[in-house]
Protein backbone atom coordinates (compact mmCIF):
# COMPACT_ATOMS: atom_id res chain seq x y z
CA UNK A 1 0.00 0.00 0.00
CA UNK A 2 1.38 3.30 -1.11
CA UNK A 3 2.22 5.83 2.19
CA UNK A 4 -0.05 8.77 2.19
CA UNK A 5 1.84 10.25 4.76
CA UNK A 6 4.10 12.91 1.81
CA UNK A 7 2.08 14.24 -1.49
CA UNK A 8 5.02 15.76 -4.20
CA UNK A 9 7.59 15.33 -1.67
CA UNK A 10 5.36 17.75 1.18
CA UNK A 11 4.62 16.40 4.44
CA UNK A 12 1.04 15.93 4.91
CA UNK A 13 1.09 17.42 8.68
CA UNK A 14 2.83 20.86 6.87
CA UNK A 15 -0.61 20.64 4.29
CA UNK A 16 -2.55 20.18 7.18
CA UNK A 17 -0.68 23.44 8.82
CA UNK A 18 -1.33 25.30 5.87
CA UNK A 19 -4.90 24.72 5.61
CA UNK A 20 -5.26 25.83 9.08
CA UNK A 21 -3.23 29.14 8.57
CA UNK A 22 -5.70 30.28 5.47
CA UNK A 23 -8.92 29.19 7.08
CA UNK A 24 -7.59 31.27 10.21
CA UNK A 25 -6.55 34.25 7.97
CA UNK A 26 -9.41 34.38 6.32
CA UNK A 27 -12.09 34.30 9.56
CA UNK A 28 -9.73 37.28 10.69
CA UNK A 29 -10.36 39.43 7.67
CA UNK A 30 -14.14 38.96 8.01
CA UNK A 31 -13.82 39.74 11.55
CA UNK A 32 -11.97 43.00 10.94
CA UNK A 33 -14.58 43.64 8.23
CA UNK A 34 -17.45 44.01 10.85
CA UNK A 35 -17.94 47.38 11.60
CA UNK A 36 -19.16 46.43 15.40
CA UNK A 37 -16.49 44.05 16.04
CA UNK A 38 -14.03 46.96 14.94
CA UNK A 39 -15.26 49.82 16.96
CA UNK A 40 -15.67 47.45 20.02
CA UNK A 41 -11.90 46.79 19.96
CA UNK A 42 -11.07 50.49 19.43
CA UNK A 43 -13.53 51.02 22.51
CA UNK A 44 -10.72 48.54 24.70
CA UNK A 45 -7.68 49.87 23.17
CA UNK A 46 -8.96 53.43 24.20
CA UNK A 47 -9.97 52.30 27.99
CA UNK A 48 -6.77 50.74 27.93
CA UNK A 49 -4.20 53.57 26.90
CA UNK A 50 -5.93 56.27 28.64
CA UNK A 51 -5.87 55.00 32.16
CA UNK A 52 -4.20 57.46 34.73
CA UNK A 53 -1.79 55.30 35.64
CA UNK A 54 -0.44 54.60 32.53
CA UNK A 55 -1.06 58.45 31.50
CA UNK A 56 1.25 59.21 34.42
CA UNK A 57 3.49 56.65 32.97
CA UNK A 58 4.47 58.73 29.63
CA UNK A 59 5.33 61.96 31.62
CA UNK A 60 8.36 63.35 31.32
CA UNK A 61 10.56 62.72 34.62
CA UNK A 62 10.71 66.64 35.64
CA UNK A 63 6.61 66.21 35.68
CA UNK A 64 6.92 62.82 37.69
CA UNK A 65 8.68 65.17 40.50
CA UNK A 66 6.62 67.82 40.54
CA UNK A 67 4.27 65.47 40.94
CA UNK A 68 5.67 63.71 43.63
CA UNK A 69 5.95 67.16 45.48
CA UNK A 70 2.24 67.53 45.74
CA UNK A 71 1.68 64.21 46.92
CA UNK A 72 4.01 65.56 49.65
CA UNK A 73 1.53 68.60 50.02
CA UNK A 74 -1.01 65.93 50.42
CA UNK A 75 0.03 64.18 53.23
CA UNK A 76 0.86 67.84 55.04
CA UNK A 77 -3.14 68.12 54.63
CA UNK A 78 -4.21 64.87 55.84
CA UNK A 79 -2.30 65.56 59.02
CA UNK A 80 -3.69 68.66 59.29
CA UNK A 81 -7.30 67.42 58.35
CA UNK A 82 -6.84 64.77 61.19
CA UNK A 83 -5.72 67.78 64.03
CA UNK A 84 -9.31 69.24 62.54
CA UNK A 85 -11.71 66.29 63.46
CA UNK A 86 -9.48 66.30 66.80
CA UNK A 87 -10.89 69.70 67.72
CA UNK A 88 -14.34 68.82 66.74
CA UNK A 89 -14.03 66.23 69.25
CA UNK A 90 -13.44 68.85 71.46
CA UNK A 91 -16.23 70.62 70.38
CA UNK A 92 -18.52 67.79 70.70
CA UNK A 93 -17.30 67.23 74.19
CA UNK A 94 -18.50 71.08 74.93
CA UNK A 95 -21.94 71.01 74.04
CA UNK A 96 -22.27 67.26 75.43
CA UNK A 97 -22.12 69.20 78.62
CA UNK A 98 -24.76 71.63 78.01
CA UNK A 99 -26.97 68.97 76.01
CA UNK A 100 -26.29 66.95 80.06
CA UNK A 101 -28.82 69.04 81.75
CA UNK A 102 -31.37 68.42 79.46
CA UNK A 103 -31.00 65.08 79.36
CA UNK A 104 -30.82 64.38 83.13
CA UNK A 105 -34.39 66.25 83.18
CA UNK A 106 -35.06 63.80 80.39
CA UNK A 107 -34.13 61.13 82.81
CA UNK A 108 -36.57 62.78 85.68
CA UNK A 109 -39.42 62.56 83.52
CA UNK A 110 -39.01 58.61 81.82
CA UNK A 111 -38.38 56.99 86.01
CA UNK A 112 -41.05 59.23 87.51
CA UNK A 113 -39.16 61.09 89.46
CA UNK A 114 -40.39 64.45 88.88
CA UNK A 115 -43.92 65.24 86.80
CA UNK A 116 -43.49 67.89 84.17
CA UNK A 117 -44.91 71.24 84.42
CA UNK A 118 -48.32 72.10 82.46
CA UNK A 119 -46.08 74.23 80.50
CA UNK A 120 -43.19 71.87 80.08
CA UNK A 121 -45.95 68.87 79.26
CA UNK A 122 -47.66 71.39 76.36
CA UNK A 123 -47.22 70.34 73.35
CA UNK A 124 -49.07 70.99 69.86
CA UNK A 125 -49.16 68.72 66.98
CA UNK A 126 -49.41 69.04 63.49
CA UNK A 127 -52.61 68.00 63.26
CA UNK A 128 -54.09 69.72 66.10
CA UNK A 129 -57.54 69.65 64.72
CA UNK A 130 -57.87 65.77 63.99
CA UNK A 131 -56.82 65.77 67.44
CA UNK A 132 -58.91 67.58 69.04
CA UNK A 133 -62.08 66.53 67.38
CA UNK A 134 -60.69 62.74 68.05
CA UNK A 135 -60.55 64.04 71.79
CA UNK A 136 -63.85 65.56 72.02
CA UNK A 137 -65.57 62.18 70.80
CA UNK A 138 -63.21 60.42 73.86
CA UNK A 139 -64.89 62.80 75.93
CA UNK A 140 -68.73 61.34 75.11
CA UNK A 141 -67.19 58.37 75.47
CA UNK A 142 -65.27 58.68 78.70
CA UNK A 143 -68.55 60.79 79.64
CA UNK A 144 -70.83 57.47 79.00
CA UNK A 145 -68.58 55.00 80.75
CA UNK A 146 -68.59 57.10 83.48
CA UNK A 147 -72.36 57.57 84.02
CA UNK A 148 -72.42 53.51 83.57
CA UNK A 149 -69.40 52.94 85.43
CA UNK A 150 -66.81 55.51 87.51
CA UNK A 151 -63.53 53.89 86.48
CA UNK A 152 -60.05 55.91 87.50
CA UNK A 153 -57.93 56.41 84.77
CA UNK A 154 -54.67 54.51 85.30
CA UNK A 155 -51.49 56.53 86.48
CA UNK A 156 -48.56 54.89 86.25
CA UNK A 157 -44.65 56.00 87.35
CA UNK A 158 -43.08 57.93 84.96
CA UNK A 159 -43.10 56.18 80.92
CA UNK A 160 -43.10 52.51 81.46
CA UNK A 161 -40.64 50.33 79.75
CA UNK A 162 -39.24 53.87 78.01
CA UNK A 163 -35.79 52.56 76.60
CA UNK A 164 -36.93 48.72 76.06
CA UNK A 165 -39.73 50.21 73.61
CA UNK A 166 -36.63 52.03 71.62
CA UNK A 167 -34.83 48.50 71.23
CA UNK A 168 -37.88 47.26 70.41
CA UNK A 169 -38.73 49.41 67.72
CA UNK A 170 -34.90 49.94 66.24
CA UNK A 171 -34.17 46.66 63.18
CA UNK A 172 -30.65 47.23 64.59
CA UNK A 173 -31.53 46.61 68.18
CA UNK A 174 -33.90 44.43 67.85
CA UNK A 175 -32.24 41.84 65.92
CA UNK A 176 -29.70 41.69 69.64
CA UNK A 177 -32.40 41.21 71.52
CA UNK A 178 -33.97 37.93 72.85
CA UNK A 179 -36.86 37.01 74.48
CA UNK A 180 -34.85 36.49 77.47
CA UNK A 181 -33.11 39.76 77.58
CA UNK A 182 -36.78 41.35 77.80
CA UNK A 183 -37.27 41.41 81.36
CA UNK A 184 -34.06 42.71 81.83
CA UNK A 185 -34.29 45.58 79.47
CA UNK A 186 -37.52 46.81 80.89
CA UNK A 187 -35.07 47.78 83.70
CA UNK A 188 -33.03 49.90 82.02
CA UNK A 189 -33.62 53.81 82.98
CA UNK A 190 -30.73 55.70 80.89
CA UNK A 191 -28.37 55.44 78.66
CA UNK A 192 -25.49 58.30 78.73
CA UNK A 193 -22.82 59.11 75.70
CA UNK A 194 -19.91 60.53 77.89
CA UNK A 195 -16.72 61.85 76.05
CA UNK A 196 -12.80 61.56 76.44
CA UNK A 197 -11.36 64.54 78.47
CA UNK A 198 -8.83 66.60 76.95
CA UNK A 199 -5.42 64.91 76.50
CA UNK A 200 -6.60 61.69 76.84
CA UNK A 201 -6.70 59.46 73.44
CA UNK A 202 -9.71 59.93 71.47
CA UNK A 203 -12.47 57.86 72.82
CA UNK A 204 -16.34 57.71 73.70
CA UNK A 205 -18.46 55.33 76.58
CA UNK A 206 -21.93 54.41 76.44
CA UNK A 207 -23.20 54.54 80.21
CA UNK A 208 -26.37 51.96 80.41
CA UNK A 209 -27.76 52.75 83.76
CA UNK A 210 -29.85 50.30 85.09
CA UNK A 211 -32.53 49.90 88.23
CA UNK A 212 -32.03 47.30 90.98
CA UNK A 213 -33.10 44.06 89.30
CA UNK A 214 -32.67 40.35 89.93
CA UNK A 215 -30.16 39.65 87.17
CA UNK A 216 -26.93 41.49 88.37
CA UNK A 217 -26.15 43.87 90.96
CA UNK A 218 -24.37 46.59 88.59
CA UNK A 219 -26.03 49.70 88.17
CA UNK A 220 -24.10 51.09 85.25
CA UNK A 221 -23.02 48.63 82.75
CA UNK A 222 -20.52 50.77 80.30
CA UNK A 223 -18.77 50.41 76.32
CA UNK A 224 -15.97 52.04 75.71
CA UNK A 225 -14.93 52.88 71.99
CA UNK A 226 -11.34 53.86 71.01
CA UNK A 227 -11.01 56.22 68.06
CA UNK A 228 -8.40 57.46 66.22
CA UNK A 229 -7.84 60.37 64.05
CA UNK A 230 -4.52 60.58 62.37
CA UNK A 231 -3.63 59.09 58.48
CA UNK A 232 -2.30 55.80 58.05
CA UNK A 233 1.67 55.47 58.18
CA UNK A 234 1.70 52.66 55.37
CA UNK A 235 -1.54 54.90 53.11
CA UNK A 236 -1.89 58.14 54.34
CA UNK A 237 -4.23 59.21 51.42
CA UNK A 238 -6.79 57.03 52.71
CA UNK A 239 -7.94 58.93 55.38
CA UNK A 240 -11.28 60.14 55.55
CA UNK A 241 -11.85 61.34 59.30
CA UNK A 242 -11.84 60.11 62.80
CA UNK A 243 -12.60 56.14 62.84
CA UNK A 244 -13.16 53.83 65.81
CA UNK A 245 -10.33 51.22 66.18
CA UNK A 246 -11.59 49.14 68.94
CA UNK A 247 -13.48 48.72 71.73
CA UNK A 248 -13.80 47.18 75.44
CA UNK A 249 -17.12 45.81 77.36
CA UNK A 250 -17.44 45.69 81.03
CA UNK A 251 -18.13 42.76 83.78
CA UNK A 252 -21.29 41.84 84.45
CA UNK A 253 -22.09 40.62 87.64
CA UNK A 254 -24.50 38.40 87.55
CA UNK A 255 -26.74 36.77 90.18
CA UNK A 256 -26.81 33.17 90.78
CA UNK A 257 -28.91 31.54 87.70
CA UNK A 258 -29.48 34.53 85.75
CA UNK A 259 -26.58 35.21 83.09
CA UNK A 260 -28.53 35.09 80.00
CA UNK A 261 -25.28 34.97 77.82
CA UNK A 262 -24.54 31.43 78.58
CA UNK A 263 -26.88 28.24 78.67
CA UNK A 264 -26.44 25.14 80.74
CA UNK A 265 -26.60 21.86 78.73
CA UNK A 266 -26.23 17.96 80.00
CA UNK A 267 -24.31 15.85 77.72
CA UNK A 268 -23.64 12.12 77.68
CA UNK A 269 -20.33 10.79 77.47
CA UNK A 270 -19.37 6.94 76.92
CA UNK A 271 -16.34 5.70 78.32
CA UNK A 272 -14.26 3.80 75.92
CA UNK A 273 -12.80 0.79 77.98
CA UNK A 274 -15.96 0.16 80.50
CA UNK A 275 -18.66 1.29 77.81
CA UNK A 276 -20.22 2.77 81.09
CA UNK A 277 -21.98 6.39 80.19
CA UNK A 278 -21.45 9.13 82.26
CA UNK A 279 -23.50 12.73 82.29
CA UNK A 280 -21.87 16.06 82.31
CA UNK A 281 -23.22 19.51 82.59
CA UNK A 282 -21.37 22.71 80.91
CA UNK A 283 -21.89 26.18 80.03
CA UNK A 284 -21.89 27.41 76.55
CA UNK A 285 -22.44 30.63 75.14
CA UNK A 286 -26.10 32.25 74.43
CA UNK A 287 -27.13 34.69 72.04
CA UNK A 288 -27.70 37.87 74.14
CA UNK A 289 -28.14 41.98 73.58
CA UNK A 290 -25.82 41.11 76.95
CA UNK A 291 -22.94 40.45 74.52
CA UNK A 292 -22.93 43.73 73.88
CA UNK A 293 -20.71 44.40 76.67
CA UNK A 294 -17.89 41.02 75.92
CA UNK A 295 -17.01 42.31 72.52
CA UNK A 296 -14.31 40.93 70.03
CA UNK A 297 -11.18 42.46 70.41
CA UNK A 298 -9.44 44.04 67.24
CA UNK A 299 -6.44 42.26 66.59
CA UNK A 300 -3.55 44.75 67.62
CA UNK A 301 -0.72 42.22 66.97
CA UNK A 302 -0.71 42.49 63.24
CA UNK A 303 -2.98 39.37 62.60
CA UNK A 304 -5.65 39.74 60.14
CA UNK A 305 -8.95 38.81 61.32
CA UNK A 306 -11.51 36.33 59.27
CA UNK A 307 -14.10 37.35 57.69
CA UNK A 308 -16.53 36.88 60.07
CA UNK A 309 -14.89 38.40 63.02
CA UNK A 310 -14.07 41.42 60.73
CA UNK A 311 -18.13 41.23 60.25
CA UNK A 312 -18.63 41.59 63.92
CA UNK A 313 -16.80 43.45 64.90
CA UNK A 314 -17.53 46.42 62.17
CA UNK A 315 -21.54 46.01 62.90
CA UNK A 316 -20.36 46.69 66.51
CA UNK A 317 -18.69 49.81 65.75
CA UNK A 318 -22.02 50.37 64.07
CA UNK A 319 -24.43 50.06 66.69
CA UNK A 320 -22.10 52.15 69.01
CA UNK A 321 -21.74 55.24 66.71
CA UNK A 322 -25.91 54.88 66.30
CA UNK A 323 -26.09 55.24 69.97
CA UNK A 324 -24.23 58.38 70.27
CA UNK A 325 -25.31 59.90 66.86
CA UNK A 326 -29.20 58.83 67.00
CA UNK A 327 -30.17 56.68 69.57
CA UNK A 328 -29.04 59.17 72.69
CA UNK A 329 -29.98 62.61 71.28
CA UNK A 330 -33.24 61.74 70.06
CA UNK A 331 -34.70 58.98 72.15
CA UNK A 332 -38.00 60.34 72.57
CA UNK A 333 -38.52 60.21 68.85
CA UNK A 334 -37.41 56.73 68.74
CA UNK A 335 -39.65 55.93 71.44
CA UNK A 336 -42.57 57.32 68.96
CA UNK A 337 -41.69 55.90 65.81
CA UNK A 338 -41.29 59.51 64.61
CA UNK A 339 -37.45 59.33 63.96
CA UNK A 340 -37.55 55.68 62.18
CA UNK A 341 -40.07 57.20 59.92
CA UNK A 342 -37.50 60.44 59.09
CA UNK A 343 -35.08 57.66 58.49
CA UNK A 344 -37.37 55.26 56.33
CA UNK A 345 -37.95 58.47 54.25
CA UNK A 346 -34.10 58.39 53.35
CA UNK A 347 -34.24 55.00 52.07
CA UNK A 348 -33.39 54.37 48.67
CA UNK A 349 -36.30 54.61 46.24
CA UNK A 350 -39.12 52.00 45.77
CA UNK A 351 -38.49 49.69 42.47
CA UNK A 352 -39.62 51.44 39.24
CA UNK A 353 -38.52 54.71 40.47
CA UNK A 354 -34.92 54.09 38.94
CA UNK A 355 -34.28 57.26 36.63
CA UNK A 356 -32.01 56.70 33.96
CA UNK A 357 -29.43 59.90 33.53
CA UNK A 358 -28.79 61.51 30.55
CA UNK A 359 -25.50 63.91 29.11
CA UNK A 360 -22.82 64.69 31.72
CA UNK A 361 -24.68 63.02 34.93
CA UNK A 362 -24.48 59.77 32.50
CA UNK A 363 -22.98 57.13 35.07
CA UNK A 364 -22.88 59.32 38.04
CA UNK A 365 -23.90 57.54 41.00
CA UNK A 366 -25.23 58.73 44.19
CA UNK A 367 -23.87 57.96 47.99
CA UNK A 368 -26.48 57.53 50.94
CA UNK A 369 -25.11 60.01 53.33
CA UNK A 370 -26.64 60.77 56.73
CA UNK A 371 -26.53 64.49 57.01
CA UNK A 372 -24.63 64.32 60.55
CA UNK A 373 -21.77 61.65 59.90
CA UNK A 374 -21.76 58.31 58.38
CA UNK A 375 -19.92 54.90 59.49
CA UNK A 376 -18.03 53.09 56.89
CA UNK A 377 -17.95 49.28 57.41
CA UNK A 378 -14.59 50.17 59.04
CA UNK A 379 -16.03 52.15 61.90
CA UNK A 380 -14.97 55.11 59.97
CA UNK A 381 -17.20 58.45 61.52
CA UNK A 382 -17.11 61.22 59.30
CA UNK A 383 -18.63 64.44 60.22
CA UNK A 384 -19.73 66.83 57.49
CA UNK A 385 -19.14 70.49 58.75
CA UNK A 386 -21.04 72.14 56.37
CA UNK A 387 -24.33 70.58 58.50
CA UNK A 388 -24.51 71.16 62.51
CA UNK A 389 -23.28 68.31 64.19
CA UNK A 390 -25.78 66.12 66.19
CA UNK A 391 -23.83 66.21 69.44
């Protein structure tokens, strides 16, 4: 049988080579006769040459240094951005102490211990007139009951269960608390933001002030957050403002039988020799708004947390700032609903009401900002001066 494998002295793998080169040649020029597949590529090889970086990249050197000289000027402003937020600090520690007054009054009024004035209990609402008309019909009402039955109108001490209504109506809150923290919670008569004194590292404690109960014998149960307001050695151009670093919880001292953060289980163990079974009881942790005050530590020693832990411990630094931000300075609203409402109404917009931008805005996107300060995911706070600051 004759061998196929050379036609007039050419190896058939070379034919086989050259077949593949024209098909290939020729599914290129049809490719690079398509008018969309052309101006597609053109699209990438702009995006591509007209990054900054590699923009910065075909400078001469003399522009490189000049350059490098205002990244110099940059740092000089970070450092003196981060002395800034320092005296706002300060700032925020001086009308603390006048908002104090107000708030211990505040206090007063919530535990019972003193009954507003007429004048300081006056208050008129928007819709005065639905109100009043829905409080004349109470009247006939009240009026009728009374002719059938005298009943006293019940008086209770102060606003019952004042703060414990706040977690209760706060997502963020709520989600900490159990059904076992309840009881404990309704206990709670104050919580106080106080601020670091002067010379003393950037800082701010929440003060949870608490009524004899039967669950511990503290009476102030406190969370301290560490903050820090100076740029990054290793990035300086990253920073943004004052951000909290870390934090530290307090003891609780607990009565006999009622820490809520752990739970007592029995389990069985078999003994591998005698096959005999043995029970043992031990204490594992509980899901508790109690937790709040054992939090995880930041790692300080140059170890990167996991994921999870970073998780954590960022929603922490969350909740804290929303304390001292929202939580403290406007707790009757909270109480009321009124203040989640103000904040529902800065929620991003119902599907459908997406508006598609046109000329210049064309890709422009726009940040969520509370008008006070904001917390990045790192614990970041970031006041914007051009608005009065909340505390």
């Amino acid at each position: 049988m004759a061998d196929n494998s050379f036609s007039d002295g050419v190896p058939s793998d070379s034919l086989e080579a050259a077949k593949n080169t024209s098909t290939s040649e020729k599914l290129t020029d049809q490719v690079m006769q398509n008018p969309q597949v052309l101006a597609a590529l053109q699209e990438r090889l702009d995006s591509v040459s007209h990054t900054p970086s590699s923009y910065i990249e075909t400078l001469p050197k003399a522009v490189k240094r000049r350059i490098n000289a205002l990244k110099q000027l940059q740092v000089k402003c970070a450092h003196i951005e981060a002395k800034f937020y320092e005296e706002v600090h300060g700032l925020e520690r001086k009308y603390a102490a006048l908002y104090q007054p107000l708030f211990d009054k505040r206090r007063e009024f919530v535990t019972g211990d003193v009954e507003p004035t007429d004048a300081e209990s006056e208050w008129h609402s928007e819709n005065e007139e639905e109100d009043k008309l829905a409080g004349d019909m109470k009247n006939k009402v009240v009026i009728a009951e009374k002719e059938a039955a005298p009943a006293e109108e019940p008086n209770p001490k102060g606003i019952p269960g004042f703060w414990f209504t706040i977690f209760r109506n706060v997502d963020m809150l709520s989600e900490l608390v159990q059904e076992y923290d309840e009881p404990i919670l309704k206990h709670l008569q104050d919580i106080k933001v106080r601020f670091s004194e002067p010379g003393q590292p950037m800082s701010f404690v929440l003060e949870f002030h608490f009524e004899p109960n039967d669950y511990f014998t503290n009476s102030v149960l406190t969370k301290t957050y560490k903050m820090k307001s100076e740029p990054d050695k290793a990035d300086p151009f990253s920073f943004e403002g004052p951000e909290i670093v870390d934090c530290d919880g307090c003891t609780i001292d607990w009565k006999k039988g009622k820490n809520v953060t752990v739970k007592t289980i029995k389990k069985k163990q078999k003994h591998k020799g005698r096959g005999t079974v043995r029970t043992i009881i031990k204490q594992v942790p509980n899901d508790s708004f109690f937790n709040f005050f054992n939090p995880l530590k930041a790692s300080g020693d140059g170890e990167s947390l996991d994921e999870d832990s970073e998780f954590t411990l960022a929603s922490d630094f969350e909740i804290g700032h929303f304390f001292r931000e929202r939580i403290v300075p406007r707790a009757v609203l909270y109480f009321t609903g009124e203040a989640i409402e103000d904040d529902d109404n800065f929620e991003e917009g119902e599907e459908g009401e997406e508006e598609e931008l046109e000329g210049d805005e064309e890709g422009e996107e726009e940040d969520d900002v509370d008008v006070n300060s904001k917390v990045s995911f790192s614990g970041r706070l970031q006041p914007v001066c051009a608005t009065p600051l909340s505390f």
